[in-house]
PDB file of N, CA and C in Angstrom:
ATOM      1  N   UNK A   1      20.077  -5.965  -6.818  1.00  0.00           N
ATOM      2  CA  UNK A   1      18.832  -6.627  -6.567  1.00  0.00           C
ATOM      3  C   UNK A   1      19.022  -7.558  -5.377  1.00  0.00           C
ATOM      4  N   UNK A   2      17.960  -7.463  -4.180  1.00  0.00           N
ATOM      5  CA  UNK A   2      17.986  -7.773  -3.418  1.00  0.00           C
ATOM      6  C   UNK A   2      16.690  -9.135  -3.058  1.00  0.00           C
ATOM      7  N   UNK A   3      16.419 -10.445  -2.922  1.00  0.00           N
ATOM      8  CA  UNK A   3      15.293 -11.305  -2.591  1.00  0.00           C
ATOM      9  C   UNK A   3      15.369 -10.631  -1.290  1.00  0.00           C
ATOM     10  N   UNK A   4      14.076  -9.708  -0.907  1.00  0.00           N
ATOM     11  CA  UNK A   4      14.068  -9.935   0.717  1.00  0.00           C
ATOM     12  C   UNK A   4      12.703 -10.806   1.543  1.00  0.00           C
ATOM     13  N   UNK A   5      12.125 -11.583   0.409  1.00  0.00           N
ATOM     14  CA  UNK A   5      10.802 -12.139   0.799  1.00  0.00           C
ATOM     15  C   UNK A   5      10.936 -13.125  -0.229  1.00  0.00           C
ATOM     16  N   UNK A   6      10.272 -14.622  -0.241  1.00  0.00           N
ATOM     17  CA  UNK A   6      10.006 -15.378  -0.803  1.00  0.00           C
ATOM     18  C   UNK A   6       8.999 -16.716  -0.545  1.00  0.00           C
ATOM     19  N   UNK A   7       8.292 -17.180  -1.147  1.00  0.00           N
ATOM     20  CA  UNK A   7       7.233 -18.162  -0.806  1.00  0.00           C
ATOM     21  C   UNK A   7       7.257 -18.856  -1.605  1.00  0.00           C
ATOM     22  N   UNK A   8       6.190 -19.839  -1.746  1.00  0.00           N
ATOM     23  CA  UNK A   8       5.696 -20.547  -3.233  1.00  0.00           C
ATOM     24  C   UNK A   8       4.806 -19.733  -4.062  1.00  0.00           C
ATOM     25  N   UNK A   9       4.307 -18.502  -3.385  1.00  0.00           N
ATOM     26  CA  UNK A   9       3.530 -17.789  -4.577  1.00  0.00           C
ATOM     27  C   UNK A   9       3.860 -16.706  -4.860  1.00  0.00           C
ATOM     28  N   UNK A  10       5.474 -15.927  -4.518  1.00  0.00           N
ATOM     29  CA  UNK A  10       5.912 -14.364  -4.559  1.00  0.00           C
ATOM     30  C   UNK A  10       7.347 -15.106  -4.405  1.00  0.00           C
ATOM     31  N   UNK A  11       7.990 -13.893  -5.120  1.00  0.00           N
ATOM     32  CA  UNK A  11       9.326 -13.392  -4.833  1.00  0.00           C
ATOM     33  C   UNK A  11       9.439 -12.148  -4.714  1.00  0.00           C
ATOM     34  N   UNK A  12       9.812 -11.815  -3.744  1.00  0.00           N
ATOM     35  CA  UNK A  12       9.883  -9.861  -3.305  1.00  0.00           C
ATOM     36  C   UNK A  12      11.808  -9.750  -3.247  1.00  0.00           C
ATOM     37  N   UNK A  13      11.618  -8.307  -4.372  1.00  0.00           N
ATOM     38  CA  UNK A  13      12.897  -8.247  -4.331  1.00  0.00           C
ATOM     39  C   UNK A  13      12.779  -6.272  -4.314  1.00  0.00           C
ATOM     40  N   UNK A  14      13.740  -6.169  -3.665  1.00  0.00           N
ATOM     41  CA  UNK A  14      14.379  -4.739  -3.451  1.00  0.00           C
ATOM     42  C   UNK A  14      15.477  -4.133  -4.599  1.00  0.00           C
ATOM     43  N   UNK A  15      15.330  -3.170  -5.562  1.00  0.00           N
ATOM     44  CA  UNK A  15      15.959  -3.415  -6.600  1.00  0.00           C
ATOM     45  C   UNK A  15      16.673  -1.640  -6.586  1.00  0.00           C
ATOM     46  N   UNK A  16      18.070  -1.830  -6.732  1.00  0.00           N
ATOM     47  CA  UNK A  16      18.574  -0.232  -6.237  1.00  0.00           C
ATOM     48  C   UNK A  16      19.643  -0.208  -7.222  1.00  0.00           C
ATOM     49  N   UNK A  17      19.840   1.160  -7.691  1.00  0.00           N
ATOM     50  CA  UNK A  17      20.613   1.964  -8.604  1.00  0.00           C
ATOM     51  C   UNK A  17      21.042   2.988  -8.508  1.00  0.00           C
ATOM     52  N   UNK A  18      22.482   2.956  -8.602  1.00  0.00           N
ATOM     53  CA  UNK A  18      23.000   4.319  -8.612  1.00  0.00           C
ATOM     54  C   UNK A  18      22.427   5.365  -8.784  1.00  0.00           C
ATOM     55  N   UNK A  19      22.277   6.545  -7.487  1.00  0.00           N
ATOM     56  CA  UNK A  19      21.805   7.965  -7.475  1.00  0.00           C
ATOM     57  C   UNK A  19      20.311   7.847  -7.806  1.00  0.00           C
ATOM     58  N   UNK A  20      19.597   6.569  -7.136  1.00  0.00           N
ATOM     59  CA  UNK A  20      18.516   6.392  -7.402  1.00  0.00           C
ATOM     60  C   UNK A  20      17.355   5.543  -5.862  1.00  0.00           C
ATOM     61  N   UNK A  21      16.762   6.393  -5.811  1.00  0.00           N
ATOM     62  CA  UNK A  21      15.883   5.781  -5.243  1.00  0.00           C
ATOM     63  C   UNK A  21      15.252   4.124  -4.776  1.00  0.00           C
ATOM     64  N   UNK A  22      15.687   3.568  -3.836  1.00  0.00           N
ATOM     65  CA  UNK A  22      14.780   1.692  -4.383  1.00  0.00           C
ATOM     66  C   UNK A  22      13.916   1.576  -4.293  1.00  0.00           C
ATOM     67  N   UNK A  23      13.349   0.719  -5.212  1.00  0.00           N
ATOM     68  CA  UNK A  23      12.091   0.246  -5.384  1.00  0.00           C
ATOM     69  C   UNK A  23      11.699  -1.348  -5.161  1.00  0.00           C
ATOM     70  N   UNK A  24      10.860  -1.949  -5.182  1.00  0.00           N
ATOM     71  CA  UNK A  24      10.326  -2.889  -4.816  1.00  0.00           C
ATOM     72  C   UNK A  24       9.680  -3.853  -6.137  1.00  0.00           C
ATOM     73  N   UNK A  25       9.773  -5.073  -6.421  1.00  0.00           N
ATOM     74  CA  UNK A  25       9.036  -5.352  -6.834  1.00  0.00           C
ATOM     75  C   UNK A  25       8.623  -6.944  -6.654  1.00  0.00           C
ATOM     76  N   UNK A  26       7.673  -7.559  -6.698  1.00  0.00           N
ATOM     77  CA  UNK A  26       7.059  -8.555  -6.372  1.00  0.00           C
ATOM     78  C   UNK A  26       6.627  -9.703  -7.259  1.00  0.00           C
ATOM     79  N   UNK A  27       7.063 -10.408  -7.794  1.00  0.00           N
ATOM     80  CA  UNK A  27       6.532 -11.543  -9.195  1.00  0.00           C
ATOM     81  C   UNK A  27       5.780 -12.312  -8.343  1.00  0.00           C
ATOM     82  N   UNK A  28       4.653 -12.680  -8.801  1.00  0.00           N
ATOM     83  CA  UNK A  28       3.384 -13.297  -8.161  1.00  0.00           C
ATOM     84  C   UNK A  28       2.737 -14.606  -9.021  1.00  0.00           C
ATOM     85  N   UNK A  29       3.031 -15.621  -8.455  1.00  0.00           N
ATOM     86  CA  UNK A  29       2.038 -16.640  -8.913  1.00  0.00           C
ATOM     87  C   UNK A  29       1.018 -17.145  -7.982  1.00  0.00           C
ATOM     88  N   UNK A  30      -0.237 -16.813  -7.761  1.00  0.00           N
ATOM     89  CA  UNK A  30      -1.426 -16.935  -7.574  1.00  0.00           C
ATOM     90  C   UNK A  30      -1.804 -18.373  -7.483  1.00  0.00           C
ATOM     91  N   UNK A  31      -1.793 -19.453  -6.276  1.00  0.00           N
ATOM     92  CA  UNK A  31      -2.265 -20.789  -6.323  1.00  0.00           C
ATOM     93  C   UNK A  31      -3.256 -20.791  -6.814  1.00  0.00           C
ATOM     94  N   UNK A  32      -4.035 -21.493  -7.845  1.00  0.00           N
ATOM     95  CA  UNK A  32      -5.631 -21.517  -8.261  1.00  0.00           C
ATOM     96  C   UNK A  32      -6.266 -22.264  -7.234  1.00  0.00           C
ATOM     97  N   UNK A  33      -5.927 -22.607  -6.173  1.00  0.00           N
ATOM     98  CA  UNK A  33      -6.867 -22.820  -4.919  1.00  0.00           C
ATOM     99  C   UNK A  33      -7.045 -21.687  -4.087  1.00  0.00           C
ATOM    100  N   UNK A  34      -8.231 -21.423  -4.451  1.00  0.00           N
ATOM    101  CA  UNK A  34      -8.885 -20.190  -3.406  1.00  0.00           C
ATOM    102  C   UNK A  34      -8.074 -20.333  -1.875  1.00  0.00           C
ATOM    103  N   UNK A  35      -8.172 -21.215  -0.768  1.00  0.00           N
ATOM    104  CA  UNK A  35      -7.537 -21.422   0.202  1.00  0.00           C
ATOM    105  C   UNK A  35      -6.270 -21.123   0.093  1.00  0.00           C
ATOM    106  N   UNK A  36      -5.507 -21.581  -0.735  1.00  0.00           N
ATOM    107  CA  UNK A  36      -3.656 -21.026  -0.440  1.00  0.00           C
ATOM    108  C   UNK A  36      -3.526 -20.159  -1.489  1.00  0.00           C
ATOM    109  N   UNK A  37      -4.560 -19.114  -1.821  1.00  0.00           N
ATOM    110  CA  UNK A  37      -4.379 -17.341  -2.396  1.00  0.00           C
ATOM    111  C   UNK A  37      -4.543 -16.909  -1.411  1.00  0.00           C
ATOM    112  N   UNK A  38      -5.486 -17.259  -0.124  1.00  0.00           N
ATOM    113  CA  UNK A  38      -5.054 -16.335   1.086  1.00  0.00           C
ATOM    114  C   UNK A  38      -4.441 -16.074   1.884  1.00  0.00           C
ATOM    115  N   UNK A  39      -3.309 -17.204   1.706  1.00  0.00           N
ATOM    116  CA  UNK A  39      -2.185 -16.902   2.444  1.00  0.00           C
ATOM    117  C   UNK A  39      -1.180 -15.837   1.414  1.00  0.00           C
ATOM    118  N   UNK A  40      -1.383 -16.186   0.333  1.00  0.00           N
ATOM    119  CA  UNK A  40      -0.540 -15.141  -0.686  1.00  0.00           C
ATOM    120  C   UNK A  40      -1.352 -13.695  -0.385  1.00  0.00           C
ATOM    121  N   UNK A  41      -2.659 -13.354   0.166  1.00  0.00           N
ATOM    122  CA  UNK A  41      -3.520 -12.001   0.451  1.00  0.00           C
ATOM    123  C   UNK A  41      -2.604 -11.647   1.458  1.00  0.00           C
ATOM    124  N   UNK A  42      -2.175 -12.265   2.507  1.00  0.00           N
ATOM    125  CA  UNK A  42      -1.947 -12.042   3.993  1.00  0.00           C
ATOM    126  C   UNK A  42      -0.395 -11.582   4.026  1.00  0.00           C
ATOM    127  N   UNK A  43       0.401 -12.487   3.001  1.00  0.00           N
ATOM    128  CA  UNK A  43       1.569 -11.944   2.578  1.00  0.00           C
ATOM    129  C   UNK A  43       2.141 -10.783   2.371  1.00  0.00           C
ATOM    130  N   UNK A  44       1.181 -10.709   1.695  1.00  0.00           N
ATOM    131  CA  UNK A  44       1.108  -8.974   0.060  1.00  0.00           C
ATOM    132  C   UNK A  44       0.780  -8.173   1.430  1.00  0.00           C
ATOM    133  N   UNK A  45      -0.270  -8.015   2.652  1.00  0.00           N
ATOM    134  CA  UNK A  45      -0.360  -7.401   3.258  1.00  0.00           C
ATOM    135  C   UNK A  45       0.570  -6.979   4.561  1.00  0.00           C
ATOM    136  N   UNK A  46       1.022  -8.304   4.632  1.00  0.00           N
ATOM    137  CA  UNK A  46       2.295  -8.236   5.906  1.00  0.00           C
ATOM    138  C   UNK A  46       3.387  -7.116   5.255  1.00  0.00           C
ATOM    139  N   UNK A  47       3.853  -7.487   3.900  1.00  0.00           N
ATOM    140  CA  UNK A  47       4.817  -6.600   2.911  1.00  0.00           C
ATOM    141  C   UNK A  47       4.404  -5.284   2.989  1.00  0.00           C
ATOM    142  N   UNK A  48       3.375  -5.138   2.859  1.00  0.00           N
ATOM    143  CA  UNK A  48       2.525  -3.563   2.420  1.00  0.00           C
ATOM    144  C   UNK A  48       2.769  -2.869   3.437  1.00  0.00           C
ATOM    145  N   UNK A  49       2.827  -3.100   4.959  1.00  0.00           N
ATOM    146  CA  UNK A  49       3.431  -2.576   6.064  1.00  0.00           C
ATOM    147  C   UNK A  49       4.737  -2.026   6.256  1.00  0.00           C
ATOM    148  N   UNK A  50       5.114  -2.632   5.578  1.00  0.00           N
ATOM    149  CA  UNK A  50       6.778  -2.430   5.704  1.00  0.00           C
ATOM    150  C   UNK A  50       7.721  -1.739   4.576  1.00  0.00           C
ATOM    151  N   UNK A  51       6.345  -1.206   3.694  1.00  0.00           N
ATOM    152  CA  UNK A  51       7.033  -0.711   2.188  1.00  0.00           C
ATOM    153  C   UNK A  51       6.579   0.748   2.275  1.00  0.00           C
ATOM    154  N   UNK A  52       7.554   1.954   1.942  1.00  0.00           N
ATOM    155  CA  UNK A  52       7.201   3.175   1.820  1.00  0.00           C
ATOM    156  C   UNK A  52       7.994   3.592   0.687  1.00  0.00           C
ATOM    157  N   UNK A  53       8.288   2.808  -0.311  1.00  0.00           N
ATOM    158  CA  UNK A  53       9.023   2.902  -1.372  1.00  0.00           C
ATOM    159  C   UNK A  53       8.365   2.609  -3.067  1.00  0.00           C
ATOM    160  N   UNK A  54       8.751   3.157  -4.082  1.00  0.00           N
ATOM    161  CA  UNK A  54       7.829   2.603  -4.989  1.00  0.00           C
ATOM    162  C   UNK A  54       7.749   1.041  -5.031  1.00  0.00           C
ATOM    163  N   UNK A  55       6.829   0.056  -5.223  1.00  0.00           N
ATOM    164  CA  UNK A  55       6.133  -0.957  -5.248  1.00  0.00           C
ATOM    165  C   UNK A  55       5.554  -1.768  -6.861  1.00  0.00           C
ATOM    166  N   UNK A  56       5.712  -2.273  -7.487  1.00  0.00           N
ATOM    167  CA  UNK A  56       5.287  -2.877  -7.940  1.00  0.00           C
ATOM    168  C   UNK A  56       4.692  -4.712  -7.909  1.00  0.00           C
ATOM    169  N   UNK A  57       3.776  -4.840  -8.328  1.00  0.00           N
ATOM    170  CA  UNK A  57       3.480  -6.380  -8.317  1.00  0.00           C
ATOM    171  C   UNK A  57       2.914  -6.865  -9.696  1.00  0.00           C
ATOM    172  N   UNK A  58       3.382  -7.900 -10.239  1.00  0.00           N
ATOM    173  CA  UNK A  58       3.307  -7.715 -11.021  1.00  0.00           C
ATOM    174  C   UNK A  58       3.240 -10.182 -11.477  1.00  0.00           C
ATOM    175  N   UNK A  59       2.766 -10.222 -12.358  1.00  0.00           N
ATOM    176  CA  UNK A  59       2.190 -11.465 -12.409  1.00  0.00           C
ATOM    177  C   UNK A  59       0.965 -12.017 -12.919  1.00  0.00           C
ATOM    178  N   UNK A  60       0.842 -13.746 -12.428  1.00  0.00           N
ATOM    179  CA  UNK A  60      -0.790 -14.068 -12.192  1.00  0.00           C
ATOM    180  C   UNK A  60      -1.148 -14.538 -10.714  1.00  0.00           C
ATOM    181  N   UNK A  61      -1.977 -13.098 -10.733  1.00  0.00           N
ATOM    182  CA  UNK A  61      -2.879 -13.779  -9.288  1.00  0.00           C
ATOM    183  C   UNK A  61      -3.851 -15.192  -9.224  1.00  0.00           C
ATOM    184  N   UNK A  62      -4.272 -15.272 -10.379  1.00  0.00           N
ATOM    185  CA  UNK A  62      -5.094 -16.173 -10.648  1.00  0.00           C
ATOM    186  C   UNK A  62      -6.937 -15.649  -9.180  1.00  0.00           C
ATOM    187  N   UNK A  63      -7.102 -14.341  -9.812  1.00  0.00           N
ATOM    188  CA  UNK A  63      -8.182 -14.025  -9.217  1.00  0.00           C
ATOM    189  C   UNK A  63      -8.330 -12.445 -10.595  1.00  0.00           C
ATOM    190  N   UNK A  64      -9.139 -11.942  -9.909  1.00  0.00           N
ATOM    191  CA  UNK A  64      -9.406 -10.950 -11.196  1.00  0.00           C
ATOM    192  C   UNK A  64      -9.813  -9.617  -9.910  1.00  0.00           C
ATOM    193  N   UNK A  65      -9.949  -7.997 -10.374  1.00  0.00           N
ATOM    194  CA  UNK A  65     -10.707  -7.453  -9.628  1.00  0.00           C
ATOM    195  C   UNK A  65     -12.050  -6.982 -10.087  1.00  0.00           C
ATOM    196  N   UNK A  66     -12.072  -6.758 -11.263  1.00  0.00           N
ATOM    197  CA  UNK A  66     -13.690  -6.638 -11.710  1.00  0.00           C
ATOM    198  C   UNK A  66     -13.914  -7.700 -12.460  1.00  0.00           C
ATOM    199  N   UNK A  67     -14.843  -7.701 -12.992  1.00  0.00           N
ATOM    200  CA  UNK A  67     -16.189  -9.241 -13.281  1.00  0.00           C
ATOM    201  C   UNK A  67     -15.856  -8.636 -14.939  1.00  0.00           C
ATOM    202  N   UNK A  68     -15.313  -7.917 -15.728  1.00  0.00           N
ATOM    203  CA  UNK A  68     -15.301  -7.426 -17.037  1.00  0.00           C
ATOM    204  C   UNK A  68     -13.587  -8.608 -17.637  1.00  0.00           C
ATOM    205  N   UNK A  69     -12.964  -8.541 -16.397  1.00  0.00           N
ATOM    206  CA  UNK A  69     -12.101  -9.020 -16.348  1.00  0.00           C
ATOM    207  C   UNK A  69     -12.058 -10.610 -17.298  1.00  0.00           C
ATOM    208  N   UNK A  70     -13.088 -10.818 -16.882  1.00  0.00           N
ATOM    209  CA  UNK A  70     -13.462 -12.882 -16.824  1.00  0.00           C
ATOM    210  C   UNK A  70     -14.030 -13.084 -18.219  1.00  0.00           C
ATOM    211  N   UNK A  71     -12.680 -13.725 -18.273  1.00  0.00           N
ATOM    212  CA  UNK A  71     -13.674 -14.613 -19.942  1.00  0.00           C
ATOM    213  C   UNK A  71     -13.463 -15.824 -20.110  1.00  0.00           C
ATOM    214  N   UNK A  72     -14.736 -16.920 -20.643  1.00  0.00           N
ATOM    215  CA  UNK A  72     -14.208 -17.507 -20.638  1.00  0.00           C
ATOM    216  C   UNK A  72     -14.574 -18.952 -19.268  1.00  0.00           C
ATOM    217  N   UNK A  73     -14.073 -19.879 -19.149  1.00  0.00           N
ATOM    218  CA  UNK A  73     -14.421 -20.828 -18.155  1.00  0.00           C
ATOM    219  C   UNK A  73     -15.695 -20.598 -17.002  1.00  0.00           C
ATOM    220  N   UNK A  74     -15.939 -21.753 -16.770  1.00  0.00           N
ATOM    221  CA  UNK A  74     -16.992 -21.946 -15.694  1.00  0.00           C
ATOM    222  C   UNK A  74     -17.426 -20.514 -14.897  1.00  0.00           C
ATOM    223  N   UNK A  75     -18.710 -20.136 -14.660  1.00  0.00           N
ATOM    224  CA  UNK A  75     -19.139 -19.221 -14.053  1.00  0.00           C
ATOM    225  C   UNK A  75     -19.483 -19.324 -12.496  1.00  0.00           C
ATOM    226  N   UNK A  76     -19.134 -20.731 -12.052  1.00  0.00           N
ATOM    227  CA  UNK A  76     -19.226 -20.633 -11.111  1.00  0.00           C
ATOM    228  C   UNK A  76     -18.385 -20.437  -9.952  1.00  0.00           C
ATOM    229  N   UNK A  77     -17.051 -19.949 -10.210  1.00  0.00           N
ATOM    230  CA  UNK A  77     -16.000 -19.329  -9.428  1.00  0.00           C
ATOM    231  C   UNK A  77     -17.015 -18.149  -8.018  1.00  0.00           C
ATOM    232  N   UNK A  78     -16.681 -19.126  -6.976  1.00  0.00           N
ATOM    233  CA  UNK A  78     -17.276 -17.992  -6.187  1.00  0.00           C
ATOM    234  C   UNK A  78     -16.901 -16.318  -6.146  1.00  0.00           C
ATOM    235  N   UNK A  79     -18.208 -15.475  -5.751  1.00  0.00           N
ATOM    236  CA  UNK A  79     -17.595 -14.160  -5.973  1.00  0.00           C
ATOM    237  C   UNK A  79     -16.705 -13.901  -4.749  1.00  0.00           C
ATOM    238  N   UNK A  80     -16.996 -14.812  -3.733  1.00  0.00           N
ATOM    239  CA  UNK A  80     -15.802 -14.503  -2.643  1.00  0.00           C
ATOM    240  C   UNK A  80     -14.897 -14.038  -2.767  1.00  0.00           C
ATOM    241  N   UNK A  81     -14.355 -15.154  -3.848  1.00  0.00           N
ATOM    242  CA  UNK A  81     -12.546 -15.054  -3.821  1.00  0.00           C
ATOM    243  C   UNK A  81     -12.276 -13.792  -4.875  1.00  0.00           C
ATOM    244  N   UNK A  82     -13.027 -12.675  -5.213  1.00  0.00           N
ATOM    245  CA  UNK A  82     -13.148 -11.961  -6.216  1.00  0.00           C
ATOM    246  C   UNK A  82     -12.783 -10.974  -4.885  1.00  0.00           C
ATOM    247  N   UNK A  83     -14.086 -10.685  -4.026  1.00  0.00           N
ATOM    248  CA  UNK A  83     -13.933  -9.806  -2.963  1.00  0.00           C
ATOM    249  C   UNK A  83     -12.215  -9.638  -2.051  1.00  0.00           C
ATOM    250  N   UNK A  84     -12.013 -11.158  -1.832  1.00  0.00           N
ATOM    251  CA  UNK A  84     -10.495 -11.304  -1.426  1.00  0.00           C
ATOM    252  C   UNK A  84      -9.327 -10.416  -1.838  1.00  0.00           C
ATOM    253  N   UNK A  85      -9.451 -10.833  -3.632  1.00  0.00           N
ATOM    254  CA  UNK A  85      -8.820 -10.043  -3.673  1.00  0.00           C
ATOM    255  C   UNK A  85      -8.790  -8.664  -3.777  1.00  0.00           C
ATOM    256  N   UNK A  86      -9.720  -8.085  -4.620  1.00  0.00           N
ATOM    257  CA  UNK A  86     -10.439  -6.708  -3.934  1.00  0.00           C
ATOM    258  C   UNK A  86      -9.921  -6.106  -2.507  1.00  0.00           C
ATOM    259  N   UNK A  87     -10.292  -6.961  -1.529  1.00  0.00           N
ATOM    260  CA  UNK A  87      -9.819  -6.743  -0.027  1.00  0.00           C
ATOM    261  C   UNK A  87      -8.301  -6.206  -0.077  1.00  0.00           C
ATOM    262  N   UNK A  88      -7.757  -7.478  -0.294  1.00  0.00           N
ATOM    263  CA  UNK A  88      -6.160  -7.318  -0.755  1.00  0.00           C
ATOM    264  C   UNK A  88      -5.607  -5.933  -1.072  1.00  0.00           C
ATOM    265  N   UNK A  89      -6.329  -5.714  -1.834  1.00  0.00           N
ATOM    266  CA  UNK A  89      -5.731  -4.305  -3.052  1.00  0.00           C
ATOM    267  C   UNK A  89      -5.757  -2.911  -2.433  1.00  0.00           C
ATOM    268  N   UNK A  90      -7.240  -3.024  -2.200  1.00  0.00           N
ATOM    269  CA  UNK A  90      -7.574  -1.756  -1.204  1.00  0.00           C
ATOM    270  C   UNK A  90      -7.117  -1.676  -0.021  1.00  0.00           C
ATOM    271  N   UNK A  91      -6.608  -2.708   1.020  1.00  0.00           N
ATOM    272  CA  UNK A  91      -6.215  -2.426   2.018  1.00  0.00           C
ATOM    273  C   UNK A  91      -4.183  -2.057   2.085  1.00  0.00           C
ATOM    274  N   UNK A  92      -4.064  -2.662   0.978  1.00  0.00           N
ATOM    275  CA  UNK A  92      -2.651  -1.897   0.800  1.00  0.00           C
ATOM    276  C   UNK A  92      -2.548  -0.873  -0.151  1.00  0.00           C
ATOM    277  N   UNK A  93      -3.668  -0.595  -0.576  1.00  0.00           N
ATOM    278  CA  UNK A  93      -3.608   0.710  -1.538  1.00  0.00           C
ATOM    279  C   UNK A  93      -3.346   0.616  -2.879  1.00  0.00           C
ATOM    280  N   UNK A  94      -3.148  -0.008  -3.650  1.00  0.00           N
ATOM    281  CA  UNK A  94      -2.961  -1.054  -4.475  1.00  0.00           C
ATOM    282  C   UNK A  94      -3.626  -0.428  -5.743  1.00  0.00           C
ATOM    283  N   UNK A  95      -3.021   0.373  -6.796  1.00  0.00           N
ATOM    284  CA  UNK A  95      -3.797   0.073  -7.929  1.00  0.00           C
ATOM    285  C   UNK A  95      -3.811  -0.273  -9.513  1.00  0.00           C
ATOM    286  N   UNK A  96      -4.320  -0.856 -10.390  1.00  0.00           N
ATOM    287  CA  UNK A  96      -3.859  -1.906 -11.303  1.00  0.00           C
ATOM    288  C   UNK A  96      -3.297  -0.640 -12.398  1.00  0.00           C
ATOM    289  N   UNK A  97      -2.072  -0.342 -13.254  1.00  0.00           N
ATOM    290  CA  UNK A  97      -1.355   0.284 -14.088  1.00  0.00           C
ATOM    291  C   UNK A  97      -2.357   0.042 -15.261  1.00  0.00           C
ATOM    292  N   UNK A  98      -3.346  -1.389 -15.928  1.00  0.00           N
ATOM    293  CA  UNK A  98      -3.672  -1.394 -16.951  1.00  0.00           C
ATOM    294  C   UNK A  98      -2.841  -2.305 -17.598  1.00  0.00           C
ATOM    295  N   UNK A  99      -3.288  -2.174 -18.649  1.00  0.00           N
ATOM    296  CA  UNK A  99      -2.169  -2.617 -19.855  1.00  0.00           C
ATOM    297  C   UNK A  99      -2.835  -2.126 -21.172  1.00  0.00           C
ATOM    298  N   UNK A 100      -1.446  -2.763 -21.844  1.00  0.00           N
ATOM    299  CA  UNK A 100      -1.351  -2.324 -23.537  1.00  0.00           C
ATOM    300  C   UNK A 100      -1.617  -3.799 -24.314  1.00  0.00           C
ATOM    301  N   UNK A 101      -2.497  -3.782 -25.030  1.00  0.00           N
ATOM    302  CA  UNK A 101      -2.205  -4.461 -26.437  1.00  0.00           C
ATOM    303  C   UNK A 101      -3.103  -5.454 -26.140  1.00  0.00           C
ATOM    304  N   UNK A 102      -3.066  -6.893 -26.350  1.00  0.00           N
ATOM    305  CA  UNK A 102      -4.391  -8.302 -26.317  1.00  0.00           C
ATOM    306  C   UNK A 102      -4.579  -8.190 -24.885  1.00  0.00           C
ATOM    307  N   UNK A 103      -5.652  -7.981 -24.768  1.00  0.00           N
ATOM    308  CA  UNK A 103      -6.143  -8.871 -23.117  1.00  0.00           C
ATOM    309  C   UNK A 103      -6.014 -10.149 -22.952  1.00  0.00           C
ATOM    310  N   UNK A 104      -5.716 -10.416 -21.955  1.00  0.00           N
ATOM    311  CA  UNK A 104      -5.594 -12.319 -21.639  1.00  0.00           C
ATOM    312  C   UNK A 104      -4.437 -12.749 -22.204  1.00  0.00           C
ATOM    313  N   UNK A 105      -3.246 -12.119 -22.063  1.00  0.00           N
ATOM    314  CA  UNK A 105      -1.696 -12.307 -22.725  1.00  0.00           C
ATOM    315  C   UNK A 105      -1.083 -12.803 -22.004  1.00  0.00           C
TER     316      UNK A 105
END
């Protein structure tokens, strides 16, 4: 395991195994200030350039991509920062695995 990226809101690490392919993966904490998640958007995208390997990211963004997502607190979270990340996702190709078991875990 390799850190080849790090911030206050990611750690990107390169992770390799015998007779095996490397892969990538990314632990993400999401500032809850809309303003310094877009430098964590711009990040994820600078990375996304430079990755032709499997990828994972994995964390809290502290943003959501659909509106089914949201439960719970104030409704007035602009939809901006919804689109952001949206933006984010699609422009590196990006898509969510899902999950298993309680939502909001």
């Amino acid at each position: 395991m390799d850190i080849t990226f790090h911030s206050s809101q990611m750690v990107h690490l390169e992770l390799k195994q015998r007779q095996s392919q490397p892969w990538f993966l990314s632990a993400i904490y999401g500032n809850p200030q809309r303003a310094s998640r877009r430098v964590l958007w711009n990040e994820i995208r600078d990375l996304s350039s430079n990755i032709n390997q499997p990828w994972c990211l994995i964390g809290d963004f502290n943003a959501i991509l659909k509106d089914f997502e949201r439960k719970g607190s104030a409704r007035s979270n602009p939809r901006g920062a919804y689109s952001e990340f949206q933006a984010c996702s699609s422009d590196c190709c990006l898509f969510d695995l899902g999950y298993y078991g309680w939502p909001f875990t």
